[in-house]
PDB file of N, CA and C in Angstrom:
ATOM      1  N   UNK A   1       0.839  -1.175   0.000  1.00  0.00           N
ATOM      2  CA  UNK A   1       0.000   0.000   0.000  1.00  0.00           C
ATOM      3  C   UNK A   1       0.886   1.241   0.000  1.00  0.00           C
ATOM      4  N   UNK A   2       0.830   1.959  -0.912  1.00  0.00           N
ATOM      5  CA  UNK A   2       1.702   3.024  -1.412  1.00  0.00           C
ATOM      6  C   UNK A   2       0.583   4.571  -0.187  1.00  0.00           C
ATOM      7  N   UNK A   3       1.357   5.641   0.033  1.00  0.00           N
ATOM      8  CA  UNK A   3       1.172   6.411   1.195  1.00  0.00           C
ATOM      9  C   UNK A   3       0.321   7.376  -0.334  1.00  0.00           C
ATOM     10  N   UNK A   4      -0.829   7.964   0.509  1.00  0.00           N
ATOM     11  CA  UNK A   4      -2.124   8.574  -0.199  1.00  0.00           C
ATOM     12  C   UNK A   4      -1.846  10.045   0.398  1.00  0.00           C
ATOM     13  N   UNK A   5      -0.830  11.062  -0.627  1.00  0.00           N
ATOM     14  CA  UNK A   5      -0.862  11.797  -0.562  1.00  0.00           C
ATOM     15  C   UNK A   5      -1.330  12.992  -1.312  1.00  0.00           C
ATOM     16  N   UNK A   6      -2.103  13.948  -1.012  1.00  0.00           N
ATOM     17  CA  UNK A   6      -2.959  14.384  -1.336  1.00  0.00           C
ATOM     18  C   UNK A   6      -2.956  16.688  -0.910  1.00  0.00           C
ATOM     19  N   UNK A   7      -3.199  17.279  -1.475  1.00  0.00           N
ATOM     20  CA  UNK A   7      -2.812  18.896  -1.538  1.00  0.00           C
ATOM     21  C   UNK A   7      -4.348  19.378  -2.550  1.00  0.00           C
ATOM     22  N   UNK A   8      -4.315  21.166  -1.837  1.00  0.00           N
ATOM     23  CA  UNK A   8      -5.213  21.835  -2.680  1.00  0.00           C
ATOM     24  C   UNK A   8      -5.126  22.897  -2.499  1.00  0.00           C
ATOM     25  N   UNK A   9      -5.506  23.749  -2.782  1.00  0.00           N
ATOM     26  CA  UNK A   9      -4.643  25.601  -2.147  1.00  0.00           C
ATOM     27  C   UNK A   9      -5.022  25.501  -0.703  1.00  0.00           C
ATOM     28  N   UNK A  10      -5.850  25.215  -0.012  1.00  0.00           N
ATOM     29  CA  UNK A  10      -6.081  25.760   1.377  1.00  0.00           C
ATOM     30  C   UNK A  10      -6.541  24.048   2.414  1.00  0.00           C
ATOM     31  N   UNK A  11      -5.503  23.081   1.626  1.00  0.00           N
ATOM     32  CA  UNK A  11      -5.359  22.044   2.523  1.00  0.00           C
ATOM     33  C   UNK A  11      -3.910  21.424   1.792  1.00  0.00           C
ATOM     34  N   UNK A  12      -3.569  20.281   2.875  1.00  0.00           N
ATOM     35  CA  UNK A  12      -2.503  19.181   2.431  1.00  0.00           C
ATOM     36  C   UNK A  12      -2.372  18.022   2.961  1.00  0.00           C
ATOM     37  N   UNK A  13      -2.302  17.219   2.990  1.00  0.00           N
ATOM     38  CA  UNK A  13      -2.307  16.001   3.483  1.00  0.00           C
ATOM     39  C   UNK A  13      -1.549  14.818   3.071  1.00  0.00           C
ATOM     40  N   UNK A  14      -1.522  13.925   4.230  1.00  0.00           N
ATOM     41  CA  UNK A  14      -0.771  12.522   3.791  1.00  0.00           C
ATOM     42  C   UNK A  14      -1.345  11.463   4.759  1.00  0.00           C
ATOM     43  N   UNK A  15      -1.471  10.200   4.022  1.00  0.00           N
ATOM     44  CA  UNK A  15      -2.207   9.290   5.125  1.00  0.00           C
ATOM     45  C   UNK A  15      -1.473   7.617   4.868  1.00  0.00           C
ATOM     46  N   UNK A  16      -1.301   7.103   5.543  1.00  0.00           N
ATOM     47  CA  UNK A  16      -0.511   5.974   5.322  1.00  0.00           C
ATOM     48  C   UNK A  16      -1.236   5.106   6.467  1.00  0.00           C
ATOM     49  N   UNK A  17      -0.650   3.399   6.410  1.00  0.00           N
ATOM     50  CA  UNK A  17      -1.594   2.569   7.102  1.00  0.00           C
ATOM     51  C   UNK A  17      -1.483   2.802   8.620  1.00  0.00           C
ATOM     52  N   UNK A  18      -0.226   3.763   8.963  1.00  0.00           N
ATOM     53  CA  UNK A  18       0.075   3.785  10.401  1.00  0.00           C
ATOM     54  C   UNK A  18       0.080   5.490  10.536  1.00  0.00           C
ATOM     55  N   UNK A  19      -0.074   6.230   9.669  1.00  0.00           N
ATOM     56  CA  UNK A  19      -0.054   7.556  10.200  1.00  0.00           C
ATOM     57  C   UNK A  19      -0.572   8.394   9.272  1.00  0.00           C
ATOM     58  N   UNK A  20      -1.223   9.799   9.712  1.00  0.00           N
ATOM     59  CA  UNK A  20      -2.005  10.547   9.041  1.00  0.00           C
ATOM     60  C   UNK A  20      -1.417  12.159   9.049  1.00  0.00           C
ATOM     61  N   UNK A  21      -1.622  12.300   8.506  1.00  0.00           N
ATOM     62  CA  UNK A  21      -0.994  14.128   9.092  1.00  0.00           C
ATOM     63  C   UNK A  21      -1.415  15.158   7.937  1.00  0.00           C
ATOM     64  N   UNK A  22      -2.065  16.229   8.750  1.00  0.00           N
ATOM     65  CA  UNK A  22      -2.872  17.000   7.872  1.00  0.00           C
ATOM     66  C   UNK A  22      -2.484  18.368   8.288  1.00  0.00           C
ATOM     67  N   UNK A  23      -2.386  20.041   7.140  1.00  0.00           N
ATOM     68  CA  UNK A  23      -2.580  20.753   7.403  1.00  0.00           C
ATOM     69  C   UNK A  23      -3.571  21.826   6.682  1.00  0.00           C
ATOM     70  N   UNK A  24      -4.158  22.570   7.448  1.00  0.00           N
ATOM     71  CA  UNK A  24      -5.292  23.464   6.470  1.00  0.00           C
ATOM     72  C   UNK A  24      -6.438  23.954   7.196  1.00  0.00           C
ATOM     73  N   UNK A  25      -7.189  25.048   6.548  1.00  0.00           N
ATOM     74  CA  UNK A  25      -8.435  25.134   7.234  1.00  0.00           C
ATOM     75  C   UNK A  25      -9.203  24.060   7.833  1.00  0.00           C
ATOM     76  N   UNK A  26      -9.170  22.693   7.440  1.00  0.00           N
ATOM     77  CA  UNK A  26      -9.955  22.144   8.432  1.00  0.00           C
ATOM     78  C   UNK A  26      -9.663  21.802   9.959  1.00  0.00           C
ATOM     79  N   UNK A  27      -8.806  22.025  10.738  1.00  0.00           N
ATOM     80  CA  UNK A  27      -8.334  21.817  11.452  1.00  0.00           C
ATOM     81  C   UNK A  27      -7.769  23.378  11.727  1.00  0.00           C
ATOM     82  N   UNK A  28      -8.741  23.639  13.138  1.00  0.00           N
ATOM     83  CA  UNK A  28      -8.155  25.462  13.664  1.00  0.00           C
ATOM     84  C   UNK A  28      -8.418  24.862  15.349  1.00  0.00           C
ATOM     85  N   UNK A  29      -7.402  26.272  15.794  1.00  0.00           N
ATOM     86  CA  UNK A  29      -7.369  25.949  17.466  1.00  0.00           C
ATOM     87  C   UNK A  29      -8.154  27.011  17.812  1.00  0.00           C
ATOM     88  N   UNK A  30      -8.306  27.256  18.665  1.00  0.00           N
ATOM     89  CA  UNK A  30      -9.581  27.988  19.792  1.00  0.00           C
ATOM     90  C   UNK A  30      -9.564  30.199  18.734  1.00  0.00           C
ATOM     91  N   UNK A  31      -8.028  29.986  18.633  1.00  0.00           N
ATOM     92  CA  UNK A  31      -8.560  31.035  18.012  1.00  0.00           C
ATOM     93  C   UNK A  31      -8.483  31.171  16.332  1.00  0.00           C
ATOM     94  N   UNK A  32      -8.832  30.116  16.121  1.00  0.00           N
ATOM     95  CA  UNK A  32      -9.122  30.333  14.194  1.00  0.00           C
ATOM     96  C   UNK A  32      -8.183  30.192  13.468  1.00  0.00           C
ATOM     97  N   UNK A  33      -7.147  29.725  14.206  1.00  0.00           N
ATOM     98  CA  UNK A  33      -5.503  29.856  14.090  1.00  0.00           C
ATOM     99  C   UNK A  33      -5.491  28.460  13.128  1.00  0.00           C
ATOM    100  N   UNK A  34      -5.271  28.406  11.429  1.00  0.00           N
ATOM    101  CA  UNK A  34      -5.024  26.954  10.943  1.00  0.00           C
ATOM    102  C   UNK A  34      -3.759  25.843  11.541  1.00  0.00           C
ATOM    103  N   UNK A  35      -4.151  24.400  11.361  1.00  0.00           N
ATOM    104  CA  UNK A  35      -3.211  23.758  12.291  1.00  0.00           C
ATOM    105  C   UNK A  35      -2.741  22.611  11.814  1.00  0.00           C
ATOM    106  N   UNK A  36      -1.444  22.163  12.333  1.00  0.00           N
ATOM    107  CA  UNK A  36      -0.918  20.886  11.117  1.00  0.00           C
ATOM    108  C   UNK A  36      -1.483  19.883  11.952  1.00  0.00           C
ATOM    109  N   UNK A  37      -1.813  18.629  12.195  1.00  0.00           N
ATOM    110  CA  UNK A  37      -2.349  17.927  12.926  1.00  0.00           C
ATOM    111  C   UNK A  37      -1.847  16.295  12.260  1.00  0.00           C
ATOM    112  N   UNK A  38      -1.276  15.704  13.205  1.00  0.00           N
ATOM    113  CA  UNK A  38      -0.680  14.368  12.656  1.00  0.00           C
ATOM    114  C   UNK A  38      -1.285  13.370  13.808  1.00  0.00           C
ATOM    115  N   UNK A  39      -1.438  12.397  13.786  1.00  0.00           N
ATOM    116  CA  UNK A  39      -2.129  10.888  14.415  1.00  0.00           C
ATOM    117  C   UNK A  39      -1.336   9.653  13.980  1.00  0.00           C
ATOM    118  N   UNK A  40      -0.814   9.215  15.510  1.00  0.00           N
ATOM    119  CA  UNK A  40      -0.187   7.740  15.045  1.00  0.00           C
ATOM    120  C   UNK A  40       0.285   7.162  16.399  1.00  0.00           C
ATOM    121  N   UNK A  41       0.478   6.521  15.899  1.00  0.00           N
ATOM    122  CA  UNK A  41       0.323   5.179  17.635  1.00  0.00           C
ATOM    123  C   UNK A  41      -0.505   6.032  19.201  1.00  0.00           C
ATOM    124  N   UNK A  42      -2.198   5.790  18.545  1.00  0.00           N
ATOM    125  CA  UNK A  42      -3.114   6.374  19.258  1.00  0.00           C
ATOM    126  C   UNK A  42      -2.840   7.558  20.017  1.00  0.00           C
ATOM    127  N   UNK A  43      -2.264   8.645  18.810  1.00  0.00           N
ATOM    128  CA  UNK A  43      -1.582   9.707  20.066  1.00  0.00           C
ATOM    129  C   UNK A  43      -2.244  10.412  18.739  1.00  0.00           C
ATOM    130  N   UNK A  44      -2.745  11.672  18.966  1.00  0.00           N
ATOM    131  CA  UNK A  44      -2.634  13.036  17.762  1.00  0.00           C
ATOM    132  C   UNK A  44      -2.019  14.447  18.435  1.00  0.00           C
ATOM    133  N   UNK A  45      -1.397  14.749  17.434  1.00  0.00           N
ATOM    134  CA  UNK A  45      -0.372  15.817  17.820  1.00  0.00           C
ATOM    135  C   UNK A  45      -0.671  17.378  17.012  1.00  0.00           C
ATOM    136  N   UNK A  46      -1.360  17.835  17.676  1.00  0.00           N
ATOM    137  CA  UNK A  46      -1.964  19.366  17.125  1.00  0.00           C
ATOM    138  C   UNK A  46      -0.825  20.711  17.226  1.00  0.00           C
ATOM    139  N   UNK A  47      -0.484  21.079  16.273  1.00  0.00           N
ATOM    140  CA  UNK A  47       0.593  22.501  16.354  1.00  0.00           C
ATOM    141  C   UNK A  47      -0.022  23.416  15.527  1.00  0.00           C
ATOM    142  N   UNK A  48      -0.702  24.578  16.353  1.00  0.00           N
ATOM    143  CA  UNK A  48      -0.990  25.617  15.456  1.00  0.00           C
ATOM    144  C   UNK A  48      -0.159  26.386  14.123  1.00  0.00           C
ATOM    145  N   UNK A  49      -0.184  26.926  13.317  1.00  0.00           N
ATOM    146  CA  UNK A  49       1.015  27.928  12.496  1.00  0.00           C
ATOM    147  C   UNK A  49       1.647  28.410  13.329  1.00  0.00           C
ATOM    148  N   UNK A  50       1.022  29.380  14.325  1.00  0.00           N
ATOM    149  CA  UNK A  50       2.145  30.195  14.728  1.00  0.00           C
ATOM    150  C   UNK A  50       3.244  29.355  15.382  1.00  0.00           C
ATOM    151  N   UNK A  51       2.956  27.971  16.088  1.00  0.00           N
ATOM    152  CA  UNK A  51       4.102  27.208  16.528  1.00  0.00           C
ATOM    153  C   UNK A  51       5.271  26.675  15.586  1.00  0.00           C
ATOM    154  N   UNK A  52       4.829  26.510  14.138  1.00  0.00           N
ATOM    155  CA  UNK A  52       5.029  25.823  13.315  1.00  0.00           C
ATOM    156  C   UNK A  52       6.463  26.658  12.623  1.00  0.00           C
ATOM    157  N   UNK A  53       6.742  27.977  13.134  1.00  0.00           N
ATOM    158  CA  UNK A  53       7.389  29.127  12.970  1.00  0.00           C
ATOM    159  C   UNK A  53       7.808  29.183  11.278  1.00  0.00           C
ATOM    160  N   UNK A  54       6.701  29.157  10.392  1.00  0.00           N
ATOM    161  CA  UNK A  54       6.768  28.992   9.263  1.00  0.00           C
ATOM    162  C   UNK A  54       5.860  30.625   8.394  1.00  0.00           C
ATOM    163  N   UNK A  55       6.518  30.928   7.287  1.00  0.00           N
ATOM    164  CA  UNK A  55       6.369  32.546   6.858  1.00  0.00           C
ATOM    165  C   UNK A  55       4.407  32.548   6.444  1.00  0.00           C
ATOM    166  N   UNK A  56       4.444  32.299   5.525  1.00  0.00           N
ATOM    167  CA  UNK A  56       2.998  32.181   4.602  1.00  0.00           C
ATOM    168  C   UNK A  56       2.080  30.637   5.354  1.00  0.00           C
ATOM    169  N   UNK A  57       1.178  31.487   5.961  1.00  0.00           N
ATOM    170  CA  UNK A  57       0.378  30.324   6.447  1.00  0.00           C
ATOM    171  C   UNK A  57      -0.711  30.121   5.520  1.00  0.00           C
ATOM    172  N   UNK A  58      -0.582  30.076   4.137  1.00  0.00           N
ATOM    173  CA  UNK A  58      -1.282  29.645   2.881  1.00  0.00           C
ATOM    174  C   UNK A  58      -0.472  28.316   2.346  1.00  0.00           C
ATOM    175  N   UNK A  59       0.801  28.608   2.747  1.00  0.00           N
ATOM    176  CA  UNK A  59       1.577  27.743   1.851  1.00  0.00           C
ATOM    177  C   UNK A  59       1.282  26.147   2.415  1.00  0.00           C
ATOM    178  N   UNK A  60       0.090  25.490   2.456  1.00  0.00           N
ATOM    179  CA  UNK A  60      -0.100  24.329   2.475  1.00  0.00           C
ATOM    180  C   UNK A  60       1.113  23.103   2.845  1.00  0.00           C
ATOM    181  N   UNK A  61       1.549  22.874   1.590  1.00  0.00           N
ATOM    182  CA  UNK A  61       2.239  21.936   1.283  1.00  0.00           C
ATOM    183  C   UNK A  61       3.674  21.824   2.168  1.00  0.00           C
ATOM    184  N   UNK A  62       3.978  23.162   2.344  1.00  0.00           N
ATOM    185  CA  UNK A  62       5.469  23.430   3.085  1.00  0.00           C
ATOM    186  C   UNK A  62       5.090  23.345   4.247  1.00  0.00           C
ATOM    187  N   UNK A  63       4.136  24.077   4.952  1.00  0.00           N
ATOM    188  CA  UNK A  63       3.549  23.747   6.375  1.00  0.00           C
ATOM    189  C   UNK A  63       3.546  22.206   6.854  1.00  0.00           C
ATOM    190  N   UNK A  64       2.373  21.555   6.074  1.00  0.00           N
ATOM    191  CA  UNK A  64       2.375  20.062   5.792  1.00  0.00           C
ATOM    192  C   UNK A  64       4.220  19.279   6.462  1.00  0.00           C
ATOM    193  N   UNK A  65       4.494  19.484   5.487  1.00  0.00           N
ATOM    194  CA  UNK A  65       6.345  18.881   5.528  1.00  0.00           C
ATOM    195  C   UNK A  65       7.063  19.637   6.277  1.00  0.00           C
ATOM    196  N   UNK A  66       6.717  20.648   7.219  1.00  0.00           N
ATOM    197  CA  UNK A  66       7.430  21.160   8.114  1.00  0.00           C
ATOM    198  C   UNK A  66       7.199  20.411   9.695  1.00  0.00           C
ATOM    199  N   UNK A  67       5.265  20.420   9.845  1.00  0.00           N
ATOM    200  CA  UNK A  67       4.982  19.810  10.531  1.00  0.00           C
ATOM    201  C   UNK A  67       5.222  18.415  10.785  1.00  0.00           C
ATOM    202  N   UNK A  68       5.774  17.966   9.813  1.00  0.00           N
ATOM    203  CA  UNK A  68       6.212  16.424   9.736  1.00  0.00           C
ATOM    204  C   UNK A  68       7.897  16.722  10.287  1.00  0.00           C
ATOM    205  N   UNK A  69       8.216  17.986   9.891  1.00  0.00           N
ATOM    206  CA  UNK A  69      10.252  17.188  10.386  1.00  0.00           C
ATOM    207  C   UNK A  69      10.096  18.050  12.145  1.00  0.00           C
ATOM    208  N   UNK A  70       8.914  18.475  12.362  1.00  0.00           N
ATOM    209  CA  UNK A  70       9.407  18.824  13.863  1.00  0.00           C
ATOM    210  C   UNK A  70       8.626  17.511  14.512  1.00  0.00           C
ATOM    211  N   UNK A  71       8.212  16.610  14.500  1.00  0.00           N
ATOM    212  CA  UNK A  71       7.315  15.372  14.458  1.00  0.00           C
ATOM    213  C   UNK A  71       8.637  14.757  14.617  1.00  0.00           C
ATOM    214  N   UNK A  72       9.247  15.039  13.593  1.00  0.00           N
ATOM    215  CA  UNK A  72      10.364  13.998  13.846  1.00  0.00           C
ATOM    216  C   UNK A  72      11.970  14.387  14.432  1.00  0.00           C
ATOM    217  N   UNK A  73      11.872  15.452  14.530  1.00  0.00           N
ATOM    218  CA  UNK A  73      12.886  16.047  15.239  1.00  0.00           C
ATOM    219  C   UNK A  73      12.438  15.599  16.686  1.00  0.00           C
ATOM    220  N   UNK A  74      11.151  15.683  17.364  1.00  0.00           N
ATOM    221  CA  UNK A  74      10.394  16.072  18.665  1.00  0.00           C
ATOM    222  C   UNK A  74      10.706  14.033  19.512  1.00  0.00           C
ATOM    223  N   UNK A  75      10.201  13.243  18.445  1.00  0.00           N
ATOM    224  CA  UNK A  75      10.157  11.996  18.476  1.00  0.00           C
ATOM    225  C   UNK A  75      11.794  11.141  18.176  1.00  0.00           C
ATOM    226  N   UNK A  76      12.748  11.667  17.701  1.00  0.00           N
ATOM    227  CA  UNK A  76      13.749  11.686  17.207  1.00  0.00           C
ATOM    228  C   UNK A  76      13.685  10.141  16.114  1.00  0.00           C
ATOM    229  N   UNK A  77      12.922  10.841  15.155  1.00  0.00           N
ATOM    230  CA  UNK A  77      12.502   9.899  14.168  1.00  0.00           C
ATOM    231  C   UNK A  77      13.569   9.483  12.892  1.00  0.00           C
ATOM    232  N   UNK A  78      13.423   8.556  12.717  1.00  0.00           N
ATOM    233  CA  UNK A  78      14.097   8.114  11.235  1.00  0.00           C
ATOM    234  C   UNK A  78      13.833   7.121  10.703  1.00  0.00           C
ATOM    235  N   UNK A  79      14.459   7.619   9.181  1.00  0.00           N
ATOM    236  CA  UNK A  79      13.488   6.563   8.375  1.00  0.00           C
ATOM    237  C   UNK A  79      14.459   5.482   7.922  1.00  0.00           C
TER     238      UNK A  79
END
């Protein structure tokens, strides 16, 4: 099963059999703030933009893959 990744101007996403991770308007925190949001070994991990310390909070796709290397910086992940 190949990883179902998926983008559109004002979302991005990736979903695989063990992990999911999304950023975009669908996903906002208390103050409206868009948010990258990843899920995997029954844990989900919510980081608003402004945590995400990233320029253009339009830019989908870069948000997306940013929120993934502090995921793995945080977890000290590798592939």
């Amino acid at each position: 099963m190949k990883p179902d990744v998926y983008s559109s101007s004002d979302y991005a996403g990736i979903t695989t059999k063990n992990f999911k991770a999304y950023y975009g308007y669908e996903v906002e925190d208390e103050n409206e703030e868009w948010c990258f949001q990843a899920s995997f070994n029954n844990e989900t991990i919510t980081i608003p933009f402004s945590k995400l310390k990233s320029k253009d909070q339009f830019n989908c796709e870069y948000n997306l893959m940013l929120g993934i290397a502090w995921l793995m910086m945080k977890y000290k992940l590798t592939l």
